[in-house]
N, C-alpha and C. Protein backbone atom coordinates (compact mmCIF):
# COMPACT_ATOMS: atom_id res chain seq x y z
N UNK A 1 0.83 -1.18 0.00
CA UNK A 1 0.00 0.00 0.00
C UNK A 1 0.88 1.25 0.00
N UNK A 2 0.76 2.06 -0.71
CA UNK A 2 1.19 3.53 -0.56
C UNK A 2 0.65 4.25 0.00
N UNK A 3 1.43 5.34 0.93
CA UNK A 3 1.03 6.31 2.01
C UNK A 3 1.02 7.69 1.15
N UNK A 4 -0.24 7.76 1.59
CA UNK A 4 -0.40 9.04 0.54
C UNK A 4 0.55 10.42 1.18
N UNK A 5 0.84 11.35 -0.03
CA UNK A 5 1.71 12.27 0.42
C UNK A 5 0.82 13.74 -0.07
N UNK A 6 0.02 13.79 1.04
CA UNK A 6 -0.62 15.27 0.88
C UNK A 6 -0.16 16.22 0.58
N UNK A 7 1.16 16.46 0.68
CA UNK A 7 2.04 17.51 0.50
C UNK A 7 2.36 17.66 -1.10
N UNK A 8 2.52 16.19 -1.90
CA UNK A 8 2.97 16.77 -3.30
C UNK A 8 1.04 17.39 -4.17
N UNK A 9 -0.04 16.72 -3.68
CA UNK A 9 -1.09 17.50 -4.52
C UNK A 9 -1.57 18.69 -3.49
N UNK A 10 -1.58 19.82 -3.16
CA UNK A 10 -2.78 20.32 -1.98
C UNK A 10 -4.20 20.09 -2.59
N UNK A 11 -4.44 20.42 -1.69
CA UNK A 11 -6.20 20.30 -1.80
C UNK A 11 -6.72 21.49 -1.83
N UNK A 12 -8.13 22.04 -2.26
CA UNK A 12 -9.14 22.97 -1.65
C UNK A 12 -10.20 22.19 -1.12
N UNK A 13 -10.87 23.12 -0.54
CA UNK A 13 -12.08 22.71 -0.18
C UNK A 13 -13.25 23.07 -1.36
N UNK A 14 -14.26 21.94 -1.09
CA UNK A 14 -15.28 21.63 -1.81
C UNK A 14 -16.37 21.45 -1.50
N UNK A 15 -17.25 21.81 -2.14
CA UNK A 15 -19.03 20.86 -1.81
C UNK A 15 -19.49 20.20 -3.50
N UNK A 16 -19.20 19.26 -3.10
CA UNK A 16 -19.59 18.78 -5.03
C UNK A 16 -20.46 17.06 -3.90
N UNK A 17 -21.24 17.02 -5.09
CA UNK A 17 -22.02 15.32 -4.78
C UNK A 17 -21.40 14.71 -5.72
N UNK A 18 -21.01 13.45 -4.86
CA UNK A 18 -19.73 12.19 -5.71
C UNK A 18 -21.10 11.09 -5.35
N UNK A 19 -21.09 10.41 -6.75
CA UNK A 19 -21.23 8.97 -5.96
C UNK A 19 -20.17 8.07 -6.99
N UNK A 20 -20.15 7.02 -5.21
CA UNK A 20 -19.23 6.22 -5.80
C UNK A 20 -19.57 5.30 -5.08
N UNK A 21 -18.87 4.04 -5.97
CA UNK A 21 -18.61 2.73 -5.45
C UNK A 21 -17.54 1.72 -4.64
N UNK A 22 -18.26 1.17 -3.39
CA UNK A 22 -16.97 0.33 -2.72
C UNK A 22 -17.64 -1.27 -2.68
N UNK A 23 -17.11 -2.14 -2.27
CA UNK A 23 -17.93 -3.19 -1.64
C UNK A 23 -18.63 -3.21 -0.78
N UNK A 24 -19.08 -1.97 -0.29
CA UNK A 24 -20.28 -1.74 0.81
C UNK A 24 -21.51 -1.24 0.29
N UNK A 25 -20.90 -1.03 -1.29
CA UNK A 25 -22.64 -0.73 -2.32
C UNK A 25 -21.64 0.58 -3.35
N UNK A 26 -23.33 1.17 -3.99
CA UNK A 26 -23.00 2.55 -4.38
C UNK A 26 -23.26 3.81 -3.07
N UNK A 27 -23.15 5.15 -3.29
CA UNK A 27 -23.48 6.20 -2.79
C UNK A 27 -23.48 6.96 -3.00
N UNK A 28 -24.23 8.31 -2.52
CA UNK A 28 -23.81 9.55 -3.00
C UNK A 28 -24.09 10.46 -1.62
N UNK A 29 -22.81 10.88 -1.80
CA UNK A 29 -22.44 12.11 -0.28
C UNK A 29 -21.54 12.98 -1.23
N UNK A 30 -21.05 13.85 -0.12
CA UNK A 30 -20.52 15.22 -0.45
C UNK A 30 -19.03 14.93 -0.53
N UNK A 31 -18.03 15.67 -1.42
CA UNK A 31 -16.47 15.77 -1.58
C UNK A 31 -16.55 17.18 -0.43
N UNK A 32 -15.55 17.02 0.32
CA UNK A 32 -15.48 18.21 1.07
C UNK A 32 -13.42 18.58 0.83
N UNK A 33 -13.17 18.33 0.13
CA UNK A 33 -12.06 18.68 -0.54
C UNK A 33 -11.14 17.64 -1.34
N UNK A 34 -10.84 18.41 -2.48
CA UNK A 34 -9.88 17.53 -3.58
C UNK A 34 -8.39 18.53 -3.61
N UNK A 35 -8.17 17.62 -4.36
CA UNK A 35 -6.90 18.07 -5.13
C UNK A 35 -6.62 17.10 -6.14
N UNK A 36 -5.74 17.38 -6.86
CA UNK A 36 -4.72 16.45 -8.07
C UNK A 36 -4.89 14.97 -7.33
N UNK A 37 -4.61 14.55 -6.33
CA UNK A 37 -3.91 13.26 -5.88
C UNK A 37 -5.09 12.42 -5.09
N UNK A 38 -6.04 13.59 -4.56
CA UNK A 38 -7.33 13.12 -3.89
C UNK A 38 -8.36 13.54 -3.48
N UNK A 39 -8.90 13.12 -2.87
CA UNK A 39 -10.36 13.57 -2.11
C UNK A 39 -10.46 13.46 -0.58
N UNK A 40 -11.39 14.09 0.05
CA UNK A 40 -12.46 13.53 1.39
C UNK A 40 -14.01 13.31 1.05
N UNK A 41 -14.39 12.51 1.12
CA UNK A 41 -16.02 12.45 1.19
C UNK A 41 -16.40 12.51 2.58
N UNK A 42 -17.20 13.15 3.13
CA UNK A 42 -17.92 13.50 4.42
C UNK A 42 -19.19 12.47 4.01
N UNK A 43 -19.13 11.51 4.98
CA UNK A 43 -20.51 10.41 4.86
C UNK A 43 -20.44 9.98 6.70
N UNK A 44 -21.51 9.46 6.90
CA UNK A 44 -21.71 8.78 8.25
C UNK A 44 -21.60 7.28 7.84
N UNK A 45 -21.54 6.88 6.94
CA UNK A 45 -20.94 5.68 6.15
C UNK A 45 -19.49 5.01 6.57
N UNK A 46 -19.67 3.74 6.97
CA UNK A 46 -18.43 3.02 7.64
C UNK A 46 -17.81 2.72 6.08
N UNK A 47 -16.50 2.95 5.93
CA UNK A 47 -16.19 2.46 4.54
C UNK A 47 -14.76 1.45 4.62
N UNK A 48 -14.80 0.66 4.73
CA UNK A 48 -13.25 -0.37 4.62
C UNK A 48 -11.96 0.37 3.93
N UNK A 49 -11.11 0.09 4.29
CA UNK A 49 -9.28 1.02 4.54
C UNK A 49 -9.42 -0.10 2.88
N UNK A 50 -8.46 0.46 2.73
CA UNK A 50 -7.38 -0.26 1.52
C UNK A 50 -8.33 -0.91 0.38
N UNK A 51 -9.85 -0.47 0.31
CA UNK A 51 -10.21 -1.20 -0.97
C UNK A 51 -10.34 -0.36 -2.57
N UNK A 52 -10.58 -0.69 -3.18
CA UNK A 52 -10.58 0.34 -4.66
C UNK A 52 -11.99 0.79 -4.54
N UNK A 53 -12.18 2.17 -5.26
CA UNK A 53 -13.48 2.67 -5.08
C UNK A 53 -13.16 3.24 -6.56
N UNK A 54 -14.45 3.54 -7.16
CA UNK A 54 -14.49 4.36 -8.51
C UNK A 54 -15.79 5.29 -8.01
N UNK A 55 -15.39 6.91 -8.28
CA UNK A 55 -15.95 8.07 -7.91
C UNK A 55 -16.23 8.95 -9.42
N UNK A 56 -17.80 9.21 -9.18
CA UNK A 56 -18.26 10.20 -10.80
C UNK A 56 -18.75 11.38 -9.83
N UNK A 57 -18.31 12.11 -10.44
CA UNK A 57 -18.59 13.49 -9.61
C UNK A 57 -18.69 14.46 -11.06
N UNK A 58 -19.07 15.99 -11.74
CA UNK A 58 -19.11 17.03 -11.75
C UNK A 58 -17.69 17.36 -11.09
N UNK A 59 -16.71 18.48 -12.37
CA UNK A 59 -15.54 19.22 -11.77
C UNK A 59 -15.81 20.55 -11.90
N UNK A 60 -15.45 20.57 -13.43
CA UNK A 60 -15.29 21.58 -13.80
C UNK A 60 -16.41 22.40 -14.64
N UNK A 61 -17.56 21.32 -15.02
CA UNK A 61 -18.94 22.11 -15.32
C UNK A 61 -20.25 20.44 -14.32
N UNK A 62 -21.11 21.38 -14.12
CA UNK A 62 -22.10 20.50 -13.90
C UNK A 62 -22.49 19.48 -14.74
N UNK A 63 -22.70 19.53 -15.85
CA UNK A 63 -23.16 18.57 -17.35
C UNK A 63 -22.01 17.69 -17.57
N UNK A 64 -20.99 18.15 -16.73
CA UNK A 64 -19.52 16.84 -17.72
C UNK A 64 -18.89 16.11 -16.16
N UNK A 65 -19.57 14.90 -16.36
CA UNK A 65 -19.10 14.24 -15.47
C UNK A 65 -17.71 13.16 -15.40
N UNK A 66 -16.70 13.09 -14.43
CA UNK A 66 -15.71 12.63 -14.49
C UNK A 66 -15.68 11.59 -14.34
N UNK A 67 -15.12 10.49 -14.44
CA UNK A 67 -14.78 8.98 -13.30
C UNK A 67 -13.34 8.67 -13.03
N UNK A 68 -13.01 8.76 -12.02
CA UNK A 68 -11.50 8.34 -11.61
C UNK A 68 -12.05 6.97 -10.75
N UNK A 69 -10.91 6.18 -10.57
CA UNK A 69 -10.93 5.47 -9.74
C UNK A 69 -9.61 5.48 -8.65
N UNK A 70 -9.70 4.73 -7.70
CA UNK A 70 -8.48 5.24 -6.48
C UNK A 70 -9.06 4.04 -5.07
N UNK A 71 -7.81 4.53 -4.38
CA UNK A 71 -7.91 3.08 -3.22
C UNK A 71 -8.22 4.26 -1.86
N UNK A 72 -9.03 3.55 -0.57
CA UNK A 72 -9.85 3.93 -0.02
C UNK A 72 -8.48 4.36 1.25
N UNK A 73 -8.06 5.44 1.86
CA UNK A 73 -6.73 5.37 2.35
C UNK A 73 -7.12 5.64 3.83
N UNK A 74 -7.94 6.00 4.33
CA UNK A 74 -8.27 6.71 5.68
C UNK A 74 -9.63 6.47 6.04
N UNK A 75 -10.52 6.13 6.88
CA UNK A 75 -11.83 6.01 6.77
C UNK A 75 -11.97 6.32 8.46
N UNK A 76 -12.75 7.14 8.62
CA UNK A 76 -13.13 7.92 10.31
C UNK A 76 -14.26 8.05 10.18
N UNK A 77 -14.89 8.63 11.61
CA UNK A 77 -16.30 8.72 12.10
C UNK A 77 -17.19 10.17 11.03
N UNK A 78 -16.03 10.83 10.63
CA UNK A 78 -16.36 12.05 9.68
C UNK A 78 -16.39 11.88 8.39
N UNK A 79 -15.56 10.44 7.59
CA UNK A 79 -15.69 10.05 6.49
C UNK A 79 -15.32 9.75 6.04
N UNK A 80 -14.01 9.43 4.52
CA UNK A 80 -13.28 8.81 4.01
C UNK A 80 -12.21 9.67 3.00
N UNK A 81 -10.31 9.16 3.34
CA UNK A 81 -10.30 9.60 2.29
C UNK A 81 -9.51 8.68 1.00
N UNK A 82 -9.61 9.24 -0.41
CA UNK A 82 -9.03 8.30 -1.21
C UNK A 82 -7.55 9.01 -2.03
N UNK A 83 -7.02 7.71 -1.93
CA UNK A 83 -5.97 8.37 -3.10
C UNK A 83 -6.35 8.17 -4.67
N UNK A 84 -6.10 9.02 -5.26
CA UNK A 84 -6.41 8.79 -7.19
C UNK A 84 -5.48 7.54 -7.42
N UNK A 85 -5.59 6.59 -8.68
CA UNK A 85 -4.66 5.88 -9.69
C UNK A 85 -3.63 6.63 -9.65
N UNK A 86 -4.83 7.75 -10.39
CA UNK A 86 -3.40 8.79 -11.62
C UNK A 86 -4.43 10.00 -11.23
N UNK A 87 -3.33 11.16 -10.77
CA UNK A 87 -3.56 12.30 -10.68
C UNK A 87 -4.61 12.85 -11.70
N UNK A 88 -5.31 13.85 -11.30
CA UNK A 88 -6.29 14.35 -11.76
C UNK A 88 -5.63 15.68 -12.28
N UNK A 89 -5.15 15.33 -14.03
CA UNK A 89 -4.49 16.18 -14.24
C UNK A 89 -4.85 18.15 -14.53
N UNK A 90 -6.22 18.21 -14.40
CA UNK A 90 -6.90 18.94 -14.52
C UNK A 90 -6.76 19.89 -12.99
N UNK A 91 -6.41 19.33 -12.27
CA UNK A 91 -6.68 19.75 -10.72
C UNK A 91 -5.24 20.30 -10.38
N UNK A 92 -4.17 20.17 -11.11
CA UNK A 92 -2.56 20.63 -10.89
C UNK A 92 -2.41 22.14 -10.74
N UNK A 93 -1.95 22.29 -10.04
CA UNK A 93 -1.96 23.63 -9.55
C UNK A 93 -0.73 24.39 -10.31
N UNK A 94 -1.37 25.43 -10.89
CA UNK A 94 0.00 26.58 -11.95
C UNK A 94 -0.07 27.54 -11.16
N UNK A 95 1.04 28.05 -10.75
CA UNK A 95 1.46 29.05 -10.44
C UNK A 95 0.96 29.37 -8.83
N UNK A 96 0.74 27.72 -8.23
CA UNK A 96 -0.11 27.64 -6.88
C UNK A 96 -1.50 28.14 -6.86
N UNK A 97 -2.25 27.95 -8.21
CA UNK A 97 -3.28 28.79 -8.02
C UNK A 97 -4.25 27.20 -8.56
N UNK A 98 -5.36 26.60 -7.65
CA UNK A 98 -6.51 25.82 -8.34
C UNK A 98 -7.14 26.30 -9.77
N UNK A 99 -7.42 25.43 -10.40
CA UNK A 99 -8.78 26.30 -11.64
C UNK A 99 -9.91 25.99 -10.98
N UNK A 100 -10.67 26.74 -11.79
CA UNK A 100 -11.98 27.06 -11.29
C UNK A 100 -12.34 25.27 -11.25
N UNK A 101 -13.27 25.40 -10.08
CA UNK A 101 -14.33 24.00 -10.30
C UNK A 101 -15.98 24.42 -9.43
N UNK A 102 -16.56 23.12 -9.91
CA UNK A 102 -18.10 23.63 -9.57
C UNK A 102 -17.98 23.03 -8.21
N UNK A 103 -19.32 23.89 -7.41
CA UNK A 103 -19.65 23.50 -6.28
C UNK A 103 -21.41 23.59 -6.17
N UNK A 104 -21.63 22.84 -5.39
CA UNK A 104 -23.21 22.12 -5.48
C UNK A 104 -24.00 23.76 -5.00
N UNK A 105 -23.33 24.64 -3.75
CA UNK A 105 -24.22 25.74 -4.03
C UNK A 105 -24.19 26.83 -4.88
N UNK A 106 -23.58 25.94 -6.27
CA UNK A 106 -23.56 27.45 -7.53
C UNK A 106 -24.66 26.72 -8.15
N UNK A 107 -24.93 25.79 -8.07
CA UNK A 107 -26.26 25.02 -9.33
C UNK A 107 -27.04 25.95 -9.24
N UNK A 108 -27.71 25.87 -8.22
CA UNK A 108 -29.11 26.86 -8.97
C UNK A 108 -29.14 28.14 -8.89
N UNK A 109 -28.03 29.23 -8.71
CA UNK A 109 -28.16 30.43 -9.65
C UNK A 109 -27.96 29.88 -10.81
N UNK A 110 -26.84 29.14 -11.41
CA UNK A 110 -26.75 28.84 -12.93
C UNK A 110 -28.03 28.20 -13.26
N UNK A 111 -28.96 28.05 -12.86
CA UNK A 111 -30.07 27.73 -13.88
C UNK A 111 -30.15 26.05 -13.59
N UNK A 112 -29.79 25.22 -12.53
CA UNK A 112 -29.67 24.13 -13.13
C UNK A 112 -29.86 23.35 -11.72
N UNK A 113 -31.00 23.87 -11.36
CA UNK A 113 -31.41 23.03 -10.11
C UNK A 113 -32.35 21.93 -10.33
N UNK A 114 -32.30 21.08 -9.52
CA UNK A 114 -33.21 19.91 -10.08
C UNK A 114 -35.01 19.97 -10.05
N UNK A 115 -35.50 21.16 -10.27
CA UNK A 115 -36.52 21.36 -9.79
C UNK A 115 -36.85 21.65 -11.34
């Protein structure tokens, strides 16, 4: 197993809805921060250490959905986190600066609430 190294991707914080899959089913809860290398999902969901999960989430527009897959590295009473395969090359930080990405409370000013 590899120990993830938070230090080479940072993270921001997030509110995006992921669902994804482990051997405990599918789901869908909240990303409460990514970066290049990974995620946290905030769930009350017990999730098993060390298994592979594949996550579709919304990044960078609502309509274009992603799928990475990645192994399950941390799992606590607050939620889970994963490491990517392969960096999320979209998420690399230039010049230390994130690109833009979506978050679940911009949907519905943009027009695109589920209602």
């Amino acid at each position: 197993m590899k120990i993830p190294n938070r230090q080479e991707y940072p993270r921001r914080t997030a509110y995006i809805i992921v669902q994804y899959t482990v051997k405990e089913g599918t789901h869908r809860d909240v990303i409460k921060n990514i970066g290049a290398g990974g995620l946290f999902v905030k769930t009350p969901r017990r999730v098993s250490l060390n298994q592979a999960i594949t996550l579709e989430f919304p990044l960078f527009k609502f309509d274009n959905i992603i799928q990475v897959t990645g192994q399950v590295t941390r799992s606590d009473p607050d939620g889970f986190a994963v490491e990517f395969d392969e960096p999320l090359e979209g998420l690399v930080c230039k010049d230390g600066e994130f690109p833009e990405i979506v978050h679940e409370s911009n949907r519905k000013s943009q027009g695109l609430s589920d209602n």
